[in-house]
C-alpha atoms as a PDB file:
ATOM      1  CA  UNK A   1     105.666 354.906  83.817  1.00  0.00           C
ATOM      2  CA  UNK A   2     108.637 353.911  81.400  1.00  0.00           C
ATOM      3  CA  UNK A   3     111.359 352.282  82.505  1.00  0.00           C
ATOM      4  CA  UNK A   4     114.401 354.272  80.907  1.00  0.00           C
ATOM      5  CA  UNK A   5     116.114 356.569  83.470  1.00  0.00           C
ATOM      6  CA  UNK A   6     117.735 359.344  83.168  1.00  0.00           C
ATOM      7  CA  UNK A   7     116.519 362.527  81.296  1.00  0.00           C
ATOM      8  CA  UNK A   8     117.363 363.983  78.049  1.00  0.00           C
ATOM      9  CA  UNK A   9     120.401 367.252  78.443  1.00  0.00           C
ATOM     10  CA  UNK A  10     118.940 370.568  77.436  1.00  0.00           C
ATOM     11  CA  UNK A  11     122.413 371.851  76.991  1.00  0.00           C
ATOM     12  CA  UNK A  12     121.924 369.684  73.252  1.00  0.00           C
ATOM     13  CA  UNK A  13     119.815 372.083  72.378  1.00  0.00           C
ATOM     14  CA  UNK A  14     121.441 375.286  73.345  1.00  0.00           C
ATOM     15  CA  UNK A  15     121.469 376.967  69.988  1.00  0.00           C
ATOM     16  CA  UNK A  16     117.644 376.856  70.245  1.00  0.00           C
ATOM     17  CA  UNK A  17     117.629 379.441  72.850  1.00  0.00           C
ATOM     18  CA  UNK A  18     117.517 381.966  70.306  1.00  0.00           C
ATOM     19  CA  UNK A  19     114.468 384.057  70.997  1.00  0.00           C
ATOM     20  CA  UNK A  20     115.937 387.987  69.820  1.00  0.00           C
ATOM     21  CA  UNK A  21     115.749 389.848  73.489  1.00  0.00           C
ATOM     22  CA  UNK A  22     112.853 392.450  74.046  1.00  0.00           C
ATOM     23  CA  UNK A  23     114.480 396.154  74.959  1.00  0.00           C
ATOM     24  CA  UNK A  24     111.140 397.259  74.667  1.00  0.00           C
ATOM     25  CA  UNK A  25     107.279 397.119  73.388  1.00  0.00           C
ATOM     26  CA  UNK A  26     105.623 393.644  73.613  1.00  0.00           C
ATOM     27  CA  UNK A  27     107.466 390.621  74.893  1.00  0.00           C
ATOM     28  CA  UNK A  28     106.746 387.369  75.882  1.00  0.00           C
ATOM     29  CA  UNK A  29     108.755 386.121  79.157  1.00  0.00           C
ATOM     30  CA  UNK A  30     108.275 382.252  80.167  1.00  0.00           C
ATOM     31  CA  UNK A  31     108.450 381.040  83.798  1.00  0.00           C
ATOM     32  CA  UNK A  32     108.499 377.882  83.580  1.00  0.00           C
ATOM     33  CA  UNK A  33     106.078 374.902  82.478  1.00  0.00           C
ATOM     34  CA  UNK A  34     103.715 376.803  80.293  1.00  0.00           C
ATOM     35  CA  UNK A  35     103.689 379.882  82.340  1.00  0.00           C
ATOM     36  CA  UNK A  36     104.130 383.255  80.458  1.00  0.00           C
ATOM     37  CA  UNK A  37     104.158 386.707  80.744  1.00  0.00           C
ATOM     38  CA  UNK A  38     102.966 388.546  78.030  1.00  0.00           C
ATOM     39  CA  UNK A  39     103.232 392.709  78.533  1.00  0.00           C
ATOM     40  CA  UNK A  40     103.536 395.843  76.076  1.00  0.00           C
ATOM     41  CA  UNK A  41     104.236 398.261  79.065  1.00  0.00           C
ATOM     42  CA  UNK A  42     101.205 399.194  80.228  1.00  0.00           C
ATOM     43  CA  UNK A  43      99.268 395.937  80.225  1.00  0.00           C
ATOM     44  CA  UNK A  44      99.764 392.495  80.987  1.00  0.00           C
ATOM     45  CA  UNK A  45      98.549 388.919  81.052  1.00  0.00           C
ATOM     46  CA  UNK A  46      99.741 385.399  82.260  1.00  0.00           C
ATOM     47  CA  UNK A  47      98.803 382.458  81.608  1.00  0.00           C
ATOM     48  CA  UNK A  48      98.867 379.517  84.618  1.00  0.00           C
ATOM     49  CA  UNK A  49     101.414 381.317  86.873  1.00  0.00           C
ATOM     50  CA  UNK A  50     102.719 378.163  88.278  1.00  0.00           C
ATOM     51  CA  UNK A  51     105.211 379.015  90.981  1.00  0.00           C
ATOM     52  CA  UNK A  52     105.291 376.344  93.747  1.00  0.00           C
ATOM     53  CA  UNK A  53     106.576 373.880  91.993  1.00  0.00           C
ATOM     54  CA  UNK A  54     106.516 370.983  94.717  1.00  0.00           C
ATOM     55  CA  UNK A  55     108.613 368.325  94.623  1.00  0.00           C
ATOM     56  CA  UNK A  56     108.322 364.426  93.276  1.00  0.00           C
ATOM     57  CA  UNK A  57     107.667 362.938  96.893  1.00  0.00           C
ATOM     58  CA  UNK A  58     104.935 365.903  98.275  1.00  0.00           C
ATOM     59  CA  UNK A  59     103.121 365.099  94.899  1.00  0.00           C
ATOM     60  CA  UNK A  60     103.753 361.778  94.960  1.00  0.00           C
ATOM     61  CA  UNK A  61     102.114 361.239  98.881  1.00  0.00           C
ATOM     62  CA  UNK A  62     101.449 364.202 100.589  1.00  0.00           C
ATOM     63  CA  UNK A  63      99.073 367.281  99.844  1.00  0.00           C
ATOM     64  CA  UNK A  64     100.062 370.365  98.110  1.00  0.00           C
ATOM     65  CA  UNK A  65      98.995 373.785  98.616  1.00  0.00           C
ATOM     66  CA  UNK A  66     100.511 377.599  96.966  1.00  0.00           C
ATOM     67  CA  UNK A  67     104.112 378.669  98.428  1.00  0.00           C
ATOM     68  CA  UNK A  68     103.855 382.080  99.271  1.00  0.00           C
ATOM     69  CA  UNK A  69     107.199 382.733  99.494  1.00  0.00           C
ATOM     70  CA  UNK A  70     108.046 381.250  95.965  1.00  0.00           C
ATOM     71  CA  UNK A  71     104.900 382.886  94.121  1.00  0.00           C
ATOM     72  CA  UNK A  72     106.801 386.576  95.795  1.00  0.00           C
ATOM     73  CA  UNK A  73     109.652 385.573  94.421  1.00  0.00           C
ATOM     74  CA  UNK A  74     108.831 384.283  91.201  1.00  0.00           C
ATOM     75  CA  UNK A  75     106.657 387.552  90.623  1.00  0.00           C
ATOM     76  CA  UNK A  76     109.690 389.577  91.876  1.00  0.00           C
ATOM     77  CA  UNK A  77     112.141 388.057  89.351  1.00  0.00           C
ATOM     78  CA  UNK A  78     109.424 389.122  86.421  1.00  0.00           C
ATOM     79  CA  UNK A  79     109.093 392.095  87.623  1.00  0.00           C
ATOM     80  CA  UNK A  80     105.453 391.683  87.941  1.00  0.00           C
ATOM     81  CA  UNK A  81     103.222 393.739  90.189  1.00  0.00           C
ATOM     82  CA  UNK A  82      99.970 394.236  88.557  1.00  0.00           C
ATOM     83  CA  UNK A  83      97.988 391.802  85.747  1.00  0.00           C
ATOM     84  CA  UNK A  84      94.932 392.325  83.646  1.00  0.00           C
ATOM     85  CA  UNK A  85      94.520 388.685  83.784  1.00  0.00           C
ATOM     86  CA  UNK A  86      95.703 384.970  84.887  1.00  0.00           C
ATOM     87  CA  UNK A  87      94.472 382.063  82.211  1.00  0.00           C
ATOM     88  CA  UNK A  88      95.110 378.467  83.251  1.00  0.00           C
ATOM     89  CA  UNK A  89      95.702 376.968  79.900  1.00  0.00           C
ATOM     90  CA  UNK A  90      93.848 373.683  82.227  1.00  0.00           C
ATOM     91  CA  UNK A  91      93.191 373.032  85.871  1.00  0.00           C
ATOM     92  CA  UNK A  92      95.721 369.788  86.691  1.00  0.00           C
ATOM     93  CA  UNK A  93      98.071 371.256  89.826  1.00  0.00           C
ATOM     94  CA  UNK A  94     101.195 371.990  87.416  1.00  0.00           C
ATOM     95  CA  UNK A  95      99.190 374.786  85.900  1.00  0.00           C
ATOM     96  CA  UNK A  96      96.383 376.037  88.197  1.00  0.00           C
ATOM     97  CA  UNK A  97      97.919 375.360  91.740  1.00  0.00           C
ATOM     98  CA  UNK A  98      99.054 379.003  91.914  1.00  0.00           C
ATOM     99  CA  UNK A  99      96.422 381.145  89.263  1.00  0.00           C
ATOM    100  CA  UNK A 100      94.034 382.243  91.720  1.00  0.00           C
ATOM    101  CA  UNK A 101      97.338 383.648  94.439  1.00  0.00           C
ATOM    102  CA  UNK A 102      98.519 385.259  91.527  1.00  0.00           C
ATOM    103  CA  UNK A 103      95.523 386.936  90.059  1.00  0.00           C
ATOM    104  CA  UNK A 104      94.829 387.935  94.333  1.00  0.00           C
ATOM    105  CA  UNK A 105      98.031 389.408  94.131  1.00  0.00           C
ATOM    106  CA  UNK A 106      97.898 391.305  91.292  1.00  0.00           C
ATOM    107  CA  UNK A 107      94.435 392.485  91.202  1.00  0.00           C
ATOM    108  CA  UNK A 108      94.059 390.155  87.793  1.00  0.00           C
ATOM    109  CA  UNK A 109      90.722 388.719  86.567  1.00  0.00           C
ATOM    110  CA  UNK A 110      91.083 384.905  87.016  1.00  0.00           C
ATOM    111  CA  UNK A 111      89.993 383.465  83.303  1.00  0.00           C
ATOM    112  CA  UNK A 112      88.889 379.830  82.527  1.00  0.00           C
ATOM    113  CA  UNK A 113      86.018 377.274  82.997  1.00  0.00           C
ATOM    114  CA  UNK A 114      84.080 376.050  85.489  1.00  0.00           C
ATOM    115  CA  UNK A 115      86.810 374.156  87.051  1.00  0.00           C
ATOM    116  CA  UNK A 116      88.992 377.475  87.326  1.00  0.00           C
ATOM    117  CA  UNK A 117      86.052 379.149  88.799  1.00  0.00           C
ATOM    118  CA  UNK A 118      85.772 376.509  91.495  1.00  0.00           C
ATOM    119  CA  UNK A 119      89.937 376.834  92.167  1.00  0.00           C
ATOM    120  CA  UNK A 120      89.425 380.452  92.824  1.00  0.00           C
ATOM    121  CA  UNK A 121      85.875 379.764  95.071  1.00  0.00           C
ATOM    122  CA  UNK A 122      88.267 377.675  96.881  1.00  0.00           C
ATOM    123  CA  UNK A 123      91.096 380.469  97.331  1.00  0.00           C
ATOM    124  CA  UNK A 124      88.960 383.299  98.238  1.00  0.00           C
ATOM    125  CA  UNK A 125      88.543 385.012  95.108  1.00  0.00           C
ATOM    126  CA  UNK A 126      85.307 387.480  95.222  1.00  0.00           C
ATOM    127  CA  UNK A 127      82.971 386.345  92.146  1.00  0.00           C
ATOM    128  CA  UNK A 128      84.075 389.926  90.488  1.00  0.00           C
ATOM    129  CA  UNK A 129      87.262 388.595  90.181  1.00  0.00           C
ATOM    130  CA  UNK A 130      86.724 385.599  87.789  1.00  0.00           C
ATOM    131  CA  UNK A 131      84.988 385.409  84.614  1.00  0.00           C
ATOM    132  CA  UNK A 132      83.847 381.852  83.410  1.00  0.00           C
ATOM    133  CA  UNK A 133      84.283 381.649  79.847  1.00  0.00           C
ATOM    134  CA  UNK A 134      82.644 378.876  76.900  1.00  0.00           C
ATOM    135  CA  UNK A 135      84.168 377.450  73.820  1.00  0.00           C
ATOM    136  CA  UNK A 136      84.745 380.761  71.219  1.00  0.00           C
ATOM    137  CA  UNK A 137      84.471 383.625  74.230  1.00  0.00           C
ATOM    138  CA  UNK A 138      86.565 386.580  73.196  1.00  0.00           C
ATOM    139  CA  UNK A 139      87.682 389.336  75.912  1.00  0.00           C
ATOM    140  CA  UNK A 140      89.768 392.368  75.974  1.00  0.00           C
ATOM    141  CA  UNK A 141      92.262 392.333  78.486  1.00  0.00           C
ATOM    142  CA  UNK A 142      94.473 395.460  78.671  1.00  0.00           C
ATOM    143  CA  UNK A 143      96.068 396.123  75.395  1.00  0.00           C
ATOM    144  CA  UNK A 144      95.331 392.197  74.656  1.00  0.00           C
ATOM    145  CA  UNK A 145      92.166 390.662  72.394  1.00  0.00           C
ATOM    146  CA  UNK A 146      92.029 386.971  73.923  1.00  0.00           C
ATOM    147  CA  UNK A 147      89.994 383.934  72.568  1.00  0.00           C
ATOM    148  CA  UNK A 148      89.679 380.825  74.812  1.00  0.00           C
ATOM    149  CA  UNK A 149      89.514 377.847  72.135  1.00  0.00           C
ATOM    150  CA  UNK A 150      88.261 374.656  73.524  1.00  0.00           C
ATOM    151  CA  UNK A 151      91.106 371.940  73.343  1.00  0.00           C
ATOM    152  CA  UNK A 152      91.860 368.638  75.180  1.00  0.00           C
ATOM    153  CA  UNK A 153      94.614 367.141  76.821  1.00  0.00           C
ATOM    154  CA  UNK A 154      97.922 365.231  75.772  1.00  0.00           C
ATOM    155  CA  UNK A 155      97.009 361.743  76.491  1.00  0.00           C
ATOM    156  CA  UNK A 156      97.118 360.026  79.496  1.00  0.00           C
ATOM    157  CA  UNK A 157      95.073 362.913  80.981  1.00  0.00           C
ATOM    158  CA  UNK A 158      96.105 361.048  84.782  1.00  0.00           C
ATOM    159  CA  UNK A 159      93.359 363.051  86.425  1.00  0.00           C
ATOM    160  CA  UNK A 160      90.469 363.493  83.971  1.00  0.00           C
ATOM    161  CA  UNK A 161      86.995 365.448  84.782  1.00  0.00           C
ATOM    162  CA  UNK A 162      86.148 368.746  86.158  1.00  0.00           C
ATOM    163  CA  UNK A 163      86.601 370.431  89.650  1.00  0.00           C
ATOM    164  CA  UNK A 164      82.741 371.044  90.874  1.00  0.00           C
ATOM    165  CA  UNK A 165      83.597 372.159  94.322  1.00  0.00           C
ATOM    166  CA  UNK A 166      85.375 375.375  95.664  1.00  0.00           C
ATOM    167  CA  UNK A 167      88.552 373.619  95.574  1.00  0.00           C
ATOM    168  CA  UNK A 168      90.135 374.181  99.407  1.00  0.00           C
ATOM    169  CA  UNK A 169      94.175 373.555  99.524  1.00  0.00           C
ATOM    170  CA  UNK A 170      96.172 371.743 100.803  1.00  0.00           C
ATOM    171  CA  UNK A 171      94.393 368.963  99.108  1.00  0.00           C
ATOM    172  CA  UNK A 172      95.756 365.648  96.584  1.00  0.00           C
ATOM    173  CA  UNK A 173      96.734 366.221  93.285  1.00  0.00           C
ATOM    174  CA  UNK A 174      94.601 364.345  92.287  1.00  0.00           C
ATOM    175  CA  UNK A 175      91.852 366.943  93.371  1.00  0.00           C
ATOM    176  CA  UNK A 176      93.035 369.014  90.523  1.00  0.00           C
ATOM    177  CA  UNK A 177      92.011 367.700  87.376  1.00  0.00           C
ATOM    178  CA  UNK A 178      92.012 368.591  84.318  1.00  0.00           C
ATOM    179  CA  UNK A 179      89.110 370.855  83.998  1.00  0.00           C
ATOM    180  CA  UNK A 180      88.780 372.867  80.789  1.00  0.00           C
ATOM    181  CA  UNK A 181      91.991 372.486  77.971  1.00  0.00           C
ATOM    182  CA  UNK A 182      92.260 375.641  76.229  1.00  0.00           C
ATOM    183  CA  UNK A 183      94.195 376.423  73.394  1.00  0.00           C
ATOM    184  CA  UNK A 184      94.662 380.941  73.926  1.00  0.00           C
ATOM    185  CA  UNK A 185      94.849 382.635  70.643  1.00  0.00           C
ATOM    186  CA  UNK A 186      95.986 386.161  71.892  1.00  0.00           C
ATOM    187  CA  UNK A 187      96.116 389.553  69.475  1.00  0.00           C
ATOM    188  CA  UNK A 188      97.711 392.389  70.347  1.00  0.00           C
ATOM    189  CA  UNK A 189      95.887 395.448  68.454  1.00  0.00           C
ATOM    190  CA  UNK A 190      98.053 398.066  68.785  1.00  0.00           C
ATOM    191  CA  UNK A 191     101.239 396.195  67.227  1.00  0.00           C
ATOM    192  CA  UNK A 192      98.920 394.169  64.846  1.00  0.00           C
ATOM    193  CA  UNK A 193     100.703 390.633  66.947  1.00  0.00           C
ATOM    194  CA  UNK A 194      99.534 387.935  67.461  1.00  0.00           C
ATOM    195  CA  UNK A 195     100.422 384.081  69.023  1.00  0.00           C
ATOM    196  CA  UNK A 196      98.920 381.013  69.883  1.00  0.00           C
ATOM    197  CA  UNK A 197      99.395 379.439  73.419  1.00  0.00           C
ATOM    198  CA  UNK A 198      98.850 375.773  73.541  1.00  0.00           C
ATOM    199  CA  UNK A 199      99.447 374.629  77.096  1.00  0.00           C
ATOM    200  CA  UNK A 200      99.037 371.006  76.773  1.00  0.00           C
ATOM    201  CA  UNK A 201     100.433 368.670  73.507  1.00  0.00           C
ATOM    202  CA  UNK A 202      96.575 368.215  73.393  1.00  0.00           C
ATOM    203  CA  UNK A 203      94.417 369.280  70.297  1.00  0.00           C
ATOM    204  CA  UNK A 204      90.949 369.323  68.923  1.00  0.00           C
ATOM    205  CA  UNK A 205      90.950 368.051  65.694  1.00  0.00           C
ATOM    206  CA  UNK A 206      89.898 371.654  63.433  1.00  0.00           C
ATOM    207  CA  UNK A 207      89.097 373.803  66.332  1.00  0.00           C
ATOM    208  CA  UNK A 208      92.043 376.129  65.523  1.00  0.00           C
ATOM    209  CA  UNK A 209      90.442 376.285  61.618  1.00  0.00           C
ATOM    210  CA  UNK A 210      90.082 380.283  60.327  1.00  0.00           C
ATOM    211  CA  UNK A 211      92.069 381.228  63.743  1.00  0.00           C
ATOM    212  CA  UNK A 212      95.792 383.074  63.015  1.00  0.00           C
ATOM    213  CA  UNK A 213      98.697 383.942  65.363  1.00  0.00           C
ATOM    214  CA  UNK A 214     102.477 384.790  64.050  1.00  0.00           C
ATOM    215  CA  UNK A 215     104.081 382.678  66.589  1.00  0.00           C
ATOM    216  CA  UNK A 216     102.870 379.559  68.427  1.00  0.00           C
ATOM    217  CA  UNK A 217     104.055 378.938  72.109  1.00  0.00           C
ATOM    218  CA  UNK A 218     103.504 375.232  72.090  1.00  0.00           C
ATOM    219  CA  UNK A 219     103.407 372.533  74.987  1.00  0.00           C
ATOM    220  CA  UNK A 220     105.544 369.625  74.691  1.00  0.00           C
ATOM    221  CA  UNK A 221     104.229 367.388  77.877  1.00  0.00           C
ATOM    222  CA  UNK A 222     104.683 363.601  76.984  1.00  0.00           C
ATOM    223  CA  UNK A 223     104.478 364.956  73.203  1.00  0.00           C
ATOM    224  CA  UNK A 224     107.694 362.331  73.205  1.00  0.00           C
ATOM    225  CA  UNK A 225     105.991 359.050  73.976  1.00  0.00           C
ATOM    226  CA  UNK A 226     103.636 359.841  71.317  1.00  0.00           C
ATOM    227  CA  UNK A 227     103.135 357.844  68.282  1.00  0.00           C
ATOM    228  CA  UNK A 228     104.930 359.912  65.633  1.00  0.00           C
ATOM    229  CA  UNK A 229     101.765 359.642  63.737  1.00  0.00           C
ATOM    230  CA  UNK A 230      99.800 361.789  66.785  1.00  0.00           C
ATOM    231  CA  UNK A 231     103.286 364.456  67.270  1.00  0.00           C
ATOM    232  CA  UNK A 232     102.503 365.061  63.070  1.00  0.00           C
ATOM    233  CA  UNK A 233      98.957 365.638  63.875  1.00  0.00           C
ATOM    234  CA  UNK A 234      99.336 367.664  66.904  1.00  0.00           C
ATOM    235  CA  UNK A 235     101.504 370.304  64.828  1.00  0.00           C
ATOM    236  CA  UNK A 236      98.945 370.127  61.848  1.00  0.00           C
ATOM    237  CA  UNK A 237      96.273 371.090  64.141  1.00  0.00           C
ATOM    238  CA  UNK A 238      98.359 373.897  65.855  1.00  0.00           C
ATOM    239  CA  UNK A 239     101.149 375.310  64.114  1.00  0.00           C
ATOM    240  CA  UNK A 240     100.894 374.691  60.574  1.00  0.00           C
ATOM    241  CA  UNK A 241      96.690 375.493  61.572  1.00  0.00           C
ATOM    242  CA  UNK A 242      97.077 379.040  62.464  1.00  0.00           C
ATOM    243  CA  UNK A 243      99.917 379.708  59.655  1.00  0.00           C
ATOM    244  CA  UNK A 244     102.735 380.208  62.716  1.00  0.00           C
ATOM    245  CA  UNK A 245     106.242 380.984  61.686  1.00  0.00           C
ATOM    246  CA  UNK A 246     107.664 380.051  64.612  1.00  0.00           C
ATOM    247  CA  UNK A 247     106.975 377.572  67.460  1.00  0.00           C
ATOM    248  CA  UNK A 248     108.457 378.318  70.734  1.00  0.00           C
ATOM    249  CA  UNK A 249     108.530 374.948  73.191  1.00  0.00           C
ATOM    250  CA  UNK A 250     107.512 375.397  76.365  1.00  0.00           C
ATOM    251  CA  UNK A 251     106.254 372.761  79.148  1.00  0.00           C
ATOM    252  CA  UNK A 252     109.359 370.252  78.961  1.00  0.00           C
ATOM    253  CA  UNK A 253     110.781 371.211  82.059  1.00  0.00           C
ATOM    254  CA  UNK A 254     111.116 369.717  84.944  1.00  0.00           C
ATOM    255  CA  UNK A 255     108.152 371.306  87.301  1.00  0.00           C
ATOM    256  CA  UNK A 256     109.262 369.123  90.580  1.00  0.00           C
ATOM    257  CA  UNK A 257     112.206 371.343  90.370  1.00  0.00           C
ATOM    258  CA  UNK A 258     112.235 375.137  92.013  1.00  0.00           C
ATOM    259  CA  UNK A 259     112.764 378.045  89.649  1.00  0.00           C
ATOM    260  CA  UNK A 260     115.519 379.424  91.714  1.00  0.00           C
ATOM    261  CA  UNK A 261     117.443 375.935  90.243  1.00  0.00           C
ATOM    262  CA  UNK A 262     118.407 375.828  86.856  1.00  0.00           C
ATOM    263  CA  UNK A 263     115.629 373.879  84.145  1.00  0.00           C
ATOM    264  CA  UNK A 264     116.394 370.895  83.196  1.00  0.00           C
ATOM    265  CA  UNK A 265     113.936 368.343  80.830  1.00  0.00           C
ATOM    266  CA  UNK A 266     111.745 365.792  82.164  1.00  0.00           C
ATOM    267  CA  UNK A 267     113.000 362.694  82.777  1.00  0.00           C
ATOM    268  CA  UNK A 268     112.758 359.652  80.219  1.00  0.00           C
ATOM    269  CA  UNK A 269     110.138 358.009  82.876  1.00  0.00           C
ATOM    270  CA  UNK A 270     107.441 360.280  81.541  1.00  0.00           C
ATOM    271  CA  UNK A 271     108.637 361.983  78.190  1.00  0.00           C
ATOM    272  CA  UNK A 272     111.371 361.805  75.808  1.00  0.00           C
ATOM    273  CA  UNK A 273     112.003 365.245  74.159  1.00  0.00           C
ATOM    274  CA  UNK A 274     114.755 364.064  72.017  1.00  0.00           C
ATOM    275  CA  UNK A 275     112.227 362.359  70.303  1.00  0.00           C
ATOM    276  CA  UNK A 276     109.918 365.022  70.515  1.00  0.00           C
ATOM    277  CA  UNK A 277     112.586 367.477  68.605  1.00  0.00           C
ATOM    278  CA  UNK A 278     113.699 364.824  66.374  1.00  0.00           C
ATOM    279  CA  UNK A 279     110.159 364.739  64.268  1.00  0.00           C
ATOM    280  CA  UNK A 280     110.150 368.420  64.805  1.00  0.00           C
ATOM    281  CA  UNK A 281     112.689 369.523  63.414  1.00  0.00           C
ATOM    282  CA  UNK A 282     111.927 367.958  60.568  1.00  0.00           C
ATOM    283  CA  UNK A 283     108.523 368.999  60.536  1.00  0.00           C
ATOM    284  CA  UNK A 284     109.842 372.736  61.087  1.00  0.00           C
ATOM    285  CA  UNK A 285     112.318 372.653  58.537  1.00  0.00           C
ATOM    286  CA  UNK A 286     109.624 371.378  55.697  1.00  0.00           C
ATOM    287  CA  UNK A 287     107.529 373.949  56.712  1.00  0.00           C
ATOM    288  CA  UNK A 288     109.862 376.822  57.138  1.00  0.00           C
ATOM    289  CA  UNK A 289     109.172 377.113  60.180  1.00  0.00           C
ATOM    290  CA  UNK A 290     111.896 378.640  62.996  1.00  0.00           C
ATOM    291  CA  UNK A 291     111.912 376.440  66.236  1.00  0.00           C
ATOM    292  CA  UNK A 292     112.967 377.588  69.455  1.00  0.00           C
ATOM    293  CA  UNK A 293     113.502 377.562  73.332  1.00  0.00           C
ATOM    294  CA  UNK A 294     112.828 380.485  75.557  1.00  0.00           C
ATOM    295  CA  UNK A 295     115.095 380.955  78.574  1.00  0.00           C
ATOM    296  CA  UNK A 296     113.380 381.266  81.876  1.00  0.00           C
ATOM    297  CA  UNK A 297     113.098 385.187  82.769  1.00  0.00           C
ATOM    298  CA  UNK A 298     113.983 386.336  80.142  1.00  0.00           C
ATOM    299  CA  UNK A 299     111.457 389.408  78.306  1.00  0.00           C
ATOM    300  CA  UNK A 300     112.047 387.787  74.790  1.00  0.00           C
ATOM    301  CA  UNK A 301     110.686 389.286  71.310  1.00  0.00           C
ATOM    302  CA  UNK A 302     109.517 386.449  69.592  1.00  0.00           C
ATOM    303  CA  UNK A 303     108.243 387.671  66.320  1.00  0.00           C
ATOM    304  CA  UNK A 304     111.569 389.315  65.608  1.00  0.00           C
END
């Protein structure tokens, strides 16, 4: 832990949140951390669905388990009633607490490692609905062509290793770990689409080589405390990798916080985005690269 306090104002950045609106077609819609929605009207996938959001002192000392009531809601404000899929971009609580209540609730095929698979043993999922996928699987979900790349991490990883039981809530967070890292190269056939979804400021150095996506949604975690050395690296590997023209940020917000609340960034204590958008802009501006927020709910166009 650092000892600065406070946390950087997102309201700096408010000509960021830029993304054109979606009236129809494919959109993207982010809820939160590095949850998002991605539909085209007739099919749709999401990756973590992470709804609960508990806060600092339940993590902190108490055990954690899926809030109904906020998953409902959460689902309700994105209009979502039926999924072809759920994808925890990694199994650690802030993404996977929730994926295998969401994919029971929308009839969606819970996707991921071994780890996931155990999270959704643990939930109740029949074995029908989750596929375990290795490094380089490719599936067609819906309207959607999906390749799970194997990634790591943004260091610390606090809770390294996999989950090798059916994983019973409520339980530690420390019983989630990390699992699988994926980085989610999704293509979208019928509007020739494409994007990259990198859930964690972790990368594998060259695992992204010969893979392409228009847009990349990318994590931002403790991307701040980074050497600027790694954050340069980190967008070589990912954005600048798959030829991206735009990088949407996504997990700097504040997940101890409920969505009904309005976002705000993590706190100093644990990242420093203003540091983290201070190299990148000027790694997005070299590159010609547009860099934006998306706003929470919103069905957003980002290839526009």
């Amino acid at each position: 832990m650092r000892l600065r306090l406070g946390r950087p104002d997102i309201n700096r950045y408010a000509d960021r949140f830029d993304l054109t609106p979606a009236t129809d077609g494919l959109a993207v819609t982010f809820l939160g951390v590095a949850s998002l929605l991605l539909d085209d009207g007739s099919s749709a996938i999401m990756t973590d669905g992470f709804f609960t959001r508990p806060g600092l002192p339940r993590v902190l000392l108490g055990r954690i388990c899926p809030d109904p009531d906020r998953i409902d809601a959460a689902l309700s404000m994105a209009a979502v009633t039926r999924l072809d899929a759920v994808i925890p971009v990694h199994t650690h609580f802030d993404h996977a607490l929730d994926s295998a209540a969401v994919a029971e609730r929308t009839g969606g095929l819970l996707v991921g490692g071994e780890s996931t698979a155990s999270i959704g043993r643990g939930h109740g999922l029949q074995a029908d609905r989750i596929a375990v996928v290795a490094d380089g699987a490719g599936l067609r979900l819906g309207g959607f062509e999906v390749a799970m790349v194997a990634s790591h991490h943004c260091p610390p990883d606090r809770f390294p290793g996999e989950i090798t039981e059916p994983l019973v809530p409520p339980t530690r967070v420390s019983a989630y770990r990390c699992g699988e890292a994926w980085s989610i190269v999704v293509g979208h056939p019928a509007s020739g689409r494409s994007l990259l979804v990198q859930g964690s400021a972790g990368y594998m150095p060259g695992a992204l080589a010969g893979r392409r996506a228009d847009v990349a949604y990318l994590g931002v975690g403790q991307l701040g405390i980074q050497p600027e050395q790694y954050i340069e690296d980190y967008w070589r590997e990912t954005v600048r990798e798959v030829g991206a023209r735009r990088a949407v940020l996504i997990h700097w917000d504040d997940f101890s916080r409920p969505l009904s609340e309005p976002l705000r960034a993590l706190p100093y204590a644990g990242d420093d985005l203003d540091r983290t958008m201070t190299v990148l802009t000027r790694l997005a501006e070299a590159d010609g690269v547009a860099l934006s927020f998306p706003t929470v709910f919103a069905r957003e166009n980002p290839w526009a």
